[in-house]
C-alpha atoms as a PDB file:
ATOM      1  CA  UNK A   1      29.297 -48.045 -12.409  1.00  0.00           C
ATOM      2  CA  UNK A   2      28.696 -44.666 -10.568  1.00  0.00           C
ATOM      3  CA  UNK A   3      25.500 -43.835  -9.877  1.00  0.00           C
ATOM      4  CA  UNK A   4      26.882 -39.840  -9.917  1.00  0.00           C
ATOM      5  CA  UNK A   5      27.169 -39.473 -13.477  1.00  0.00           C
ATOM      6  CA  UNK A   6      25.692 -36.218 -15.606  1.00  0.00           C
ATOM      7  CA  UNK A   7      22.879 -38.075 -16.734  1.00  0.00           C
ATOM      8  CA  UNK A   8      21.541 -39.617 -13.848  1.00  0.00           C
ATOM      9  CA  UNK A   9      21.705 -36.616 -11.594  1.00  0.00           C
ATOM     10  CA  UNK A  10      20.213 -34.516 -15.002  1.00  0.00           C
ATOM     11  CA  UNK A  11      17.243 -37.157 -14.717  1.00  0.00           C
ATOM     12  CA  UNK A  12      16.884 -36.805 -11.039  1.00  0.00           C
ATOM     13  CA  UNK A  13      16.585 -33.554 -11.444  1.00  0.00           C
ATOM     14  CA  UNK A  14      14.059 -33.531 -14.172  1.00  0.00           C
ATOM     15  CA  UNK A  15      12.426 -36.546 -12.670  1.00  0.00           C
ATOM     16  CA  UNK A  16      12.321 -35.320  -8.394  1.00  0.00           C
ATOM     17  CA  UNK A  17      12.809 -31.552  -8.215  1.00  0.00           C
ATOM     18  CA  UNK A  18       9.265 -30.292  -9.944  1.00  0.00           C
ATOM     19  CA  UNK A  19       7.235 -32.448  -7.857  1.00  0.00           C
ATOM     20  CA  UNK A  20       9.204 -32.436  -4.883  1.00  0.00           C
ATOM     21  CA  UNK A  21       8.548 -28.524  -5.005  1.00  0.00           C
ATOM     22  CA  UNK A  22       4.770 -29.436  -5.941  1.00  0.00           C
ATOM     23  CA  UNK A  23       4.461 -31.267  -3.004  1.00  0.00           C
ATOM     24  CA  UNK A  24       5.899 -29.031  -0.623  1.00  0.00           C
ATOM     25  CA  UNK A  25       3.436 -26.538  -1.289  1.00  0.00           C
ATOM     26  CA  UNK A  26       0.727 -28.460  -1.360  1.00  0.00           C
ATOM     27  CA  UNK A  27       1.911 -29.578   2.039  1.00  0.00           C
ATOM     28  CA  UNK A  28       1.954 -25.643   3.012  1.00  0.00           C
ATOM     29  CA  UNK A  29      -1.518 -25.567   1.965  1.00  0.00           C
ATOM     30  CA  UNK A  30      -3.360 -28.994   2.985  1.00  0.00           C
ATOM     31  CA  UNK A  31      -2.599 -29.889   6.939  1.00  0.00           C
ATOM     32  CA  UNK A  32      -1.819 -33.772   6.485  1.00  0.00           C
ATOM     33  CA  UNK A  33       0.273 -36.414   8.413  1.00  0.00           C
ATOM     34  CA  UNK A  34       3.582 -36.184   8.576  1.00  0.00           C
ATOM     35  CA  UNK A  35       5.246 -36.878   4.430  1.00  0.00           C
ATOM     36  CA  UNK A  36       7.796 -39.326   4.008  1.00  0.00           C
ATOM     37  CA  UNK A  37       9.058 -39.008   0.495  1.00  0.00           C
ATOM     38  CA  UNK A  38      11.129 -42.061   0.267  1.00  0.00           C
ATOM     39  CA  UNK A  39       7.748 -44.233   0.167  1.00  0.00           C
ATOM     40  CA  UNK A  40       5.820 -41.855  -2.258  1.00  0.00           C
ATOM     41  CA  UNK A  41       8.752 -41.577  -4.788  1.00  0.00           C
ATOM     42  CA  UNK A  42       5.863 -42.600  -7.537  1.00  0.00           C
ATOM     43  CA  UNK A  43       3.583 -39.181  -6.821  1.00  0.00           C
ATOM     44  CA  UNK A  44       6.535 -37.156  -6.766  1.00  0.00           C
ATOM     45  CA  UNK A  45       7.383 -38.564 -10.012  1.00  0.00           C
ATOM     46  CA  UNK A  46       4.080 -38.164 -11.536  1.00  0.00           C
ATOM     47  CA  UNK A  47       3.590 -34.745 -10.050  1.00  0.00           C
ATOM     48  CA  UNK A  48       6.770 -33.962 -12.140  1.00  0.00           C
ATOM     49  CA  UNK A  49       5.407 -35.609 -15.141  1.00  0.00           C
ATOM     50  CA  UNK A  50       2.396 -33.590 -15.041  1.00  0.00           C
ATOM     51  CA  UNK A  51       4.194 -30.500 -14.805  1.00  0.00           C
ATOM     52  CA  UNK A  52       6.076 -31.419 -18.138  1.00  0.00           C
ATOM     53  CA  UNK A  53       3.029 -32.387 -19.797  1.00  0.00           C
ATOM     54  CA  UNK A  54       1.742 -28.966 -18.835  1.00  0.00           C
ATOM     55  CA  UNK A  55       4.740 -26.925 -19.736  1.00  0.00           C
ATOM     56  CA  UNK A  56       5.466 -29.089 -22.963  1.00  0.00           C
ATOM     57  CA  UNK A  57       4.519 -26.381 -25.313  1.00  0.00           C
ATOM     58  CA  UNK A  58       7.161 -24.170 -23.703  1.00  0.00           C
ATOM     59  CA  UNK A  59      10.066 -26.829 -24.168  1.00  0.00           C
ATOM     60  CA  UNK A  60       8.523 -27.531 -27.810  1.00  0.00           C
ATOM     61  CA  UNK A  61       9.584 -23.915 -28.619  1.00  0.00           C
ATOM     62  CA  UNK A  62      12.842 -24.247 -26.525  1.00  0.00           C
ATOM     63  CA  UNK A  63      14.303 -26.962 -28.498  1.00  0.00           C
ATOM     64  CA  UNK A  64      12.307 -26.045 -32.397  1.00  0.00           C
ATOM     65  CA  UNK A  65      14.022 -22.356 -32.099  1.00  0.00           C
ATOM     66  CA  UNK A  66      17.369 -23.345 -30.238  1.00  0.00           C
ATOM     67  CA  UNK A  67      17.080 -21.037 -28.007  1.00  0.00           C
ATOM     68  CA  UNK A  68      19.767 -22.134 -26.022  1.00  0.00           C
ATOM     69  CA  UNK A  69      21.765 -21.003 -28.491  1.00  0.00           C
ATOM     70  CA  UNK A  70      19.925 -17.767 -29.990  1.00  0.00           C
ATOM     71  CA  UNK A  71      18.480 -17.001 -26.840  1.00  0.00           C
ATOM     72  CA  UNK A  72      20.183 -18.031 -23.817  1.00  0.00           C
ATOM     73  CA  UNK A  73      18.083 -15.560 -21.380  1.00  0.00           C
ATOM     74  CA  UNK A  74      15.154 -17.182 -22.670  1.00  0.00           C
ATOM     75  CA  UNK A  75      15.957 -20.633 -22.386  1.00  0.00           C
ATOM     76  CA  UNK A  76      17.311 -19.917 -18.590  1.00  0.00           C
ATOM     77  CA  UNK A  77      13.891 -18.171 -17.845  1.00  0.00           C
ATOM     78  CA  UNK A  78      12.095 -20.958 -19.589  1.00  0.00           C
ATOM     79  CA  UNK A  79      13.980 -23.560 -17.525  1.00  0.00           C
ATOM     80  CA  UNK A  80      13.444 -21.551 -14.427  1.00  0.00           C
ATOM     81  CA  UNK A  81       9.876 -22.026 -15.173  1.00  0.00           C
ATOM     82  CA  UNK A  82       9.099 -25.397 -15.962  1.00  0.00           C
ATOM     83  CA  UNK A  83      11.040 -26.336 -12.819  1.00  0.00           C
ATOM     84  CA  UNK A  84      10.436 -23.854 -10.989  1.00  0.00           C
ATOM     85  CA  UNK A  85       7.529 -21.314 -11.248  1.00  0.00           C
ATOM     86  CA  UNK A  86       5.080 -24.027 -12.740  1.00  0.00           C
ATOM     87  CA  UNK A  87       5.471 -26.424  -9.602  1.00  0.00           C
ATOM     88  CA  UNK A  88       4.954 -23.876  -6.835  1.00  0.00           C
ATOM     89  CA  UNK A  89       1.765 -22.112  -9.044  1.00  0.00           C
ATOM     90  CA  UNK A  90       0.324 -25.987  -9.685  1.00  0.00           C
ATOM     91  CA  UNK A  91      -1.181 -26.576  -6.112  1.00  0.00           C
ATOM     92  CA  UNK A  92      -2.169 -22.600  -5.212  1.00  0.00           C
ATOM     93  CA  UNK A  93      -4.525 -22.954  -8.820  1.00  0.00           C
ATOM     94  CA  UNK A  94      -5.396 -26.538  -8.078  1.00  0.00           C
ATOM     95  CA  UNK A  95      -6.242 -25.653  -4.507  1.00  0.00           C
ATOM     96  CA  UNK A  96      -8.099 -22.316  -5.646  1.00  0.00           C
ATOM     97  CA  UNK A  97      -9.967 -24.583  -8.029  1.00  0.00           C
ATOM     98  CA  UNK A  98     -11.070 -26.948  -5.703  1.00  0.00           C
ATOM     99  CA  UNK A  99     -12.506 -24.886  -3.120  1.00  0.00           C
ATOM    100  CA  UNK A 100     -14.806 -22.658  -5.869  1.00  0.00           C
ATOM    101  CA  UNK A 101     -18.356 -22.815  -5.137  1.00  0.00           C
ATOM    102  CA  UNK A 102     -18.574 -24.754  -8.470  1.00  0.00           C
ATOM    103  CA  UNK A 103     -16.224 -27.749  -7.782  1.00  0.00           C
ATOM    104  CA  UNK A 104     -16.148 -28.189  -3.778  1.00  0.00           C
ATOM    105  CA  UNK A 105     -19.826 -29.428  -4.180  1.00  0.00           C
ATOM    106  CA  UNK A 106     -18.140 -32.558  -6.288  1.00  0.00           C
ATOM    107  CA  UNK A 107     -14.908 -33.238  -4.145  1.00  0.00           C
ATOM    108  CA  UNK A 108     -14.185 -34.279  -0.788  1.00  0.00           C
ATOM    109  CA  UNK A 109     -12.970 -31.789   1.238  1.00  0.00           C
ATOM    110  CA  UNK A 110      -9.002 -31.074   2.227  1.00  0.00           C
ATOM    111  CA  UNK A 111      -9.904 -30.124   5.459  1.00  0.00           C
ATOM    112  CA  UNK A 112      -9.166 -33.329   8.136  1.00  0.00           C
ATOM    113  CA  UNK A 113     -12.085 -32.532  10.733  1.00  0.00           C
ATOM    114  CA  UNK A 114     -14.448 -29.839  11.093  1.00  0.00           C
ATOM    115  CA  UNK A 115     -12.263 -28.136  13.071  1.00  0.00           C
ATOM    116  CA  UNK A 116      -9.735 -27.371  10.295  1.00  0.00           C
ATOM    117  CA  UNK A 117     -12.772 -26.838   8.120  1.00  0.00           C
ATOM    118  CA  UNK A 118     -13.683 -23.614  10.204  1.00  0.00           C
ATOM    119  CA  UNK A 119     -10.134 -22.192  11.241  1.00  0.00           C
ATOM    120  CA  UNK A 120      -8.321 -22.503   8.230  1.00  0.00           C
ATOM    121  CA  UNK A 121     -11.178 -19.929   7.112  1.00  0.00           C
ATOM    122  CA  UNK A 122      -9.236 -17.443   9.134  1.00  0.00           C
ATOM    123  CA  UNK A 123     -12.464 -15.287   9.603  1.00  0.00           C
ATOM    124  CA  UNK A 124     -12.196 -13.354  12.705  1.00  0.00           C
ATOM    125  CA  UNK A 125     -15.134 -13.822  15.072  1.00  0.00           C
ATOM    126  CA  UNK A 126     -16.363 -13.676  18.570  1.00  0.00           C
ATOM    127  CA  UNK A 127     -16.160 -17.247  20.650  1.00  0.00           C
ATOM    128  CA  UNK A 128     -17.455 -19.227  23.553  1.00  0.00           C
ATOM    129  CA  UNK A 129     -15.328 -21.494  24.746  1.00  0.00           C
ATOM    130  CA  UNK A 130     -17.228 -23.893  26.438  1.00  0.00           C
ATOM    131  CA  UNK A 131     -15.294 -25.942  28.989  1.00  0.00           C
ATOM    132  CA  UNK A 132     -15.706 -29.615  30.424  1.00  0.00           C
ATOM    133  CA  UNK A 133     -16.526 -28.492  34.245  1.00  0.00           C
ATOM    134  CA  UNK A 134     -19.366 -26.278  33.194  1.00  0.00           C
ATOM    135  CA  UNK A 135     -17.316 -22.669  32.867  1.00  0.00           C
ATOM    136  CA  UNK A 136     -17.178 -20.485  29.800  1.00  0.00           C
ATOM    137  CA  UNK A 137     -14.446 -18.732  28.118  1.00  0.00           C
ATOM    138  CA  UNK A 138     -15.176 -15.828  25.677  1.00  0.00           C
ATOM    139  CA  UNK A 139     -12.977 -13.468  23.526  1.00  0.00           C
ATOM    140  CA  UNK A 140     -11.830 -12.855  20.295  1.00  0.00           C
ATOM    141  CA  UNK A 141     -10.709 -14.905  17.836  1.00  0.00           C
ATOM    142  CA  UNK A 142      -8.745 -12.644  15.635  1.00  0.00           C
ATOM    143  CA  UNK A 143      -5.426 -12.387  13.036  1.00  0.00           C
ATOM    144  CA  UNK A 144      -3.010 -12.646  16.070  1.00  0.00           C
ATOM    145  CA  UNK A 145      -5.034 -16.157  17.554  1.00  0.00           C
ATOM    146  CA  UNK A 146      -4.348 -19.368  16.269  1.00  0.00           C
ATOM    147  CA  UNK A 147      -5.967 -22.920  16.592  1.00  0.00           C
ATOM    148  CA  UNK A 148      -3.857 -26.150  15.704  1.00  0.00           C
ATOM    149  CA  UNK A 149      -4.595 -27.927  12.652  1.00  0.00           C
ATOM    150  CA  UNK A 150      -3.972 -31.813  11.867  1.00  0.00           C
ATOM    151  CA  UNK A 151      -2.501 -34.146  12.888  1.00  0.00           C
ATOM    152  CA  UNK A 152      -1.755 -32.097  16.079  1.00  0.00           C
ATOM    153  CA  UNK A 153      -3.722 -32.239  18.929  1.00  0.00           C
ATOM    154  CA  UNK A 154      -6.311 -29.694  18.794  1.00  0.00           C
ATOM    155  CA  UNK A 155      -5.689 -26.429  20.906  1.00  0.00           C
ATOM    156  CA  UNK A 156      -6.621 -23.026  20.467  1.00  0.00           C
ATOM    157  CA  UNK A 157      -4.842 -19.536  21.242  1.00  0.00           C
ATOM    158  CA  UNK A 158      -7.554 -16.880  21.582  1.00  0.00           C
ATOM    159  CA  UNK A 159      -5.783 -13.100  21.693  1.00  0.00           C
ATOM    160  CA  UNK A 160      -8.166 -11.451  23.459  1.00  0.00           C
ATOM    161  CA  UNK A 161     -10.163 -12.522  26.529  1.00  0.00           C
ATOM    162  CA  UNK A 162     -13.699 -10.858  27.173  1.00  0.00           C
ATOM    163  CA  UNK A 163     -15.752 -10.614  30.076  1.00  0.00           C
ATOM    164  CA  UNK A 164     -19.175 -12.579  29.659  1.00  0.00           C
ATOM    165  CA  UNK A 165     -22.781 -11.955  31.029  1.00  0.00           C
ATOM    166  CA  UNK A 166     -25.127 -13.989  30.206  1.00  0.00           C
ATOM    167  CA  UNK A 167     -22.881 -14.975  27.266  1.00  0.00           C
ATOM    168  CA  UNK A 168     -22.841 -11.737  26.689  1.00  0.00           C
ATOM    169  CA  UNK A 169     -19.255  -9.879  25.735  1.00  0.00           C
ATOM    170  CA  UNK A 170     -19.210  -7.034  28.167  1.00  0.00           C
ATOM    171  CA  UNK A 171     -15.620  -5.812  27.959  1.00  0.00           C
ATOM    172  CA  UNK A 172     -12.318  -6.688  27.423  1.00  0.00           C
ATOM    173  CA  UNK A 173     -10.462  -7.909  30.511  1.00  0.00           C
ATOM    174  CA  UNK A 174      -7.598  -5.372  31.628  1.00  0.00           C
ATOM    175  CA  UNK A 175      -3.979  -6.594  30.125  1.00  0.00           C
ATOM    176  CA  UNK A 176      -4.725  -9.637  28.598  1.00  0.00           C
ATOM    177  CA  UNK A 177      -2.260 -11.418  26.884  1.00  0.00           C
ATOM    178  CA  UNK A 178      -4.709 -14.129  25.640  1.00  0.00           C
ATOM    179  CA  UNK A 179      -5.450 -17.934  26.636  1.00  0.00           C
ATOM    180  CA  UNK A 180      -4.287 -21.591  25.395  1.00  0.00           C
ATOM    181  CA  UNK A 181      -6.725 -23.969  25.694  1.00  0.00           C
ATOM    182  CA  UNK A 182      -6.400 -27.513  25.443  1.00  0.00           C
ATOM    183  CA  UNK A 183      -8.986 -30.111  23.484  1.00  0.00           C
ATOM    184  CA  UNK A 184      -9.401 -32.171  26.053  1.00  0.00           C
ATOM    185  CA  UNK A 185     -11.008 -29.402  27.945  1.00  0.00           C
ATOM    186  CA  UNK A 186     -13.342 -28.211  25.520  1.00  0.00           C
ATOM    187  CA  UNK A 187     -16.851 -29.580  25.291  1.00  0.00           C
ATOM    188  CA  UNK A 188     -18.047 -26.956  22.869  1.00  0.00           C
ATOM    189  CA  UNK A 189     -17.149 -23.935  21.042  1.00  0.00           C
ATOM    190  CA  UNK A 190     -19.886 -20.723  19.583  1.00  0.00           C
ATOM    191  CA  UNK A 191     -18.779 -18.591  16.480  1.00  0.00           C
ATOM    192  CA  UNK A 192     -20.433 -14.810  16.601  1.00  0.00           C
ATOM    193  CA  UNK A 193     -19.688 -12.439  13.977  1.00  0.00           C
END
């Protein structure tokens, strides 16, 4: 018996592709350990699942109204949706959802340390880097800087590097190009705004 028949590769389809796509996004969105979808076949599944409980309604009127036969634009749209559309929208809402000022008091949060916590805020703002041997790095942490998130190790890119005076930002130093800076030379690190 070949496992490559219509039916089978119909029911992976309906059964793998919406929450494989769910997944992915969330992935996008959530910084986690690497995934490895051959051992969490069952979320995948009921990620899927979900999104047909969600979208039932739509294949209700699919199949009442034939519109694969009355309506063939329709049904393609409709199809296009509920594998499609609905599994990539699913984790932006969720995600949106959980991080409202109403709900993020009642779950835990998706961020892995408090250093995702902060610079997957993207707010631009002022630092000071403070370094292991005692010296201090200042400049601005801006749209064009970037800071690792987990599971990598923790490093920072800072665009623009600024004098300091008494950690004070006096001025910007002359052709900068930025700084990388490695955790395991940081001891601290000061937001301004």
């Amino acid at each position: 018996m070949s496992l490559l028949t219509d039916n089978n590769i119909a029911l992976f389809i309906v059964l793998f592709l919406p929450g494989f796509i769910s997944v992915k996004i969330h992935r996008l969105l959530v910084a986690d350990e690497k995934y490895d979808f051959t051992k969490n076949l069952f979320e995948i599944v009921g990620y899927s699942l979900m999104n047909f409980i969600l979208f039932s309604w739509l294949l209700f009127i699919n199949f009442k109204y034939s519109w694969h036969q009355i309506f063939p634009t329709g049904f393609f749209l409709s199809i296009f949706v509920v594998f499609i559309v609905g599994p990539f929208f699913w984790p932006l809402i969720l995600n949106r959802i959980l991080r409202s000022e109403i709900i993020k008091p009642y779950v835990i949060s998706s961020s892995k340390s408090a250093w995702d916590f902060h610079f997957t805020k993207r707010k631009a703002s002022w630092i000071i880097v403070h370094l292991k041997d005692g010296r201090k790095i200042g400049g601005k942490f801006g749209s064009k800087s970037f800071a690792a998130p987990y599971p990598c190790k923790e490093t920072i890119y800072i665009e623009e590097l600024w004098k300091l005076e008494s950690d004070r930002f006096i001025n910007i130093i002359p052709q900068t190009a930025g700084i990388l800076i490695i955790s395991d030379d940081i001891f601290a690190i000061e937001f301004f705004t």
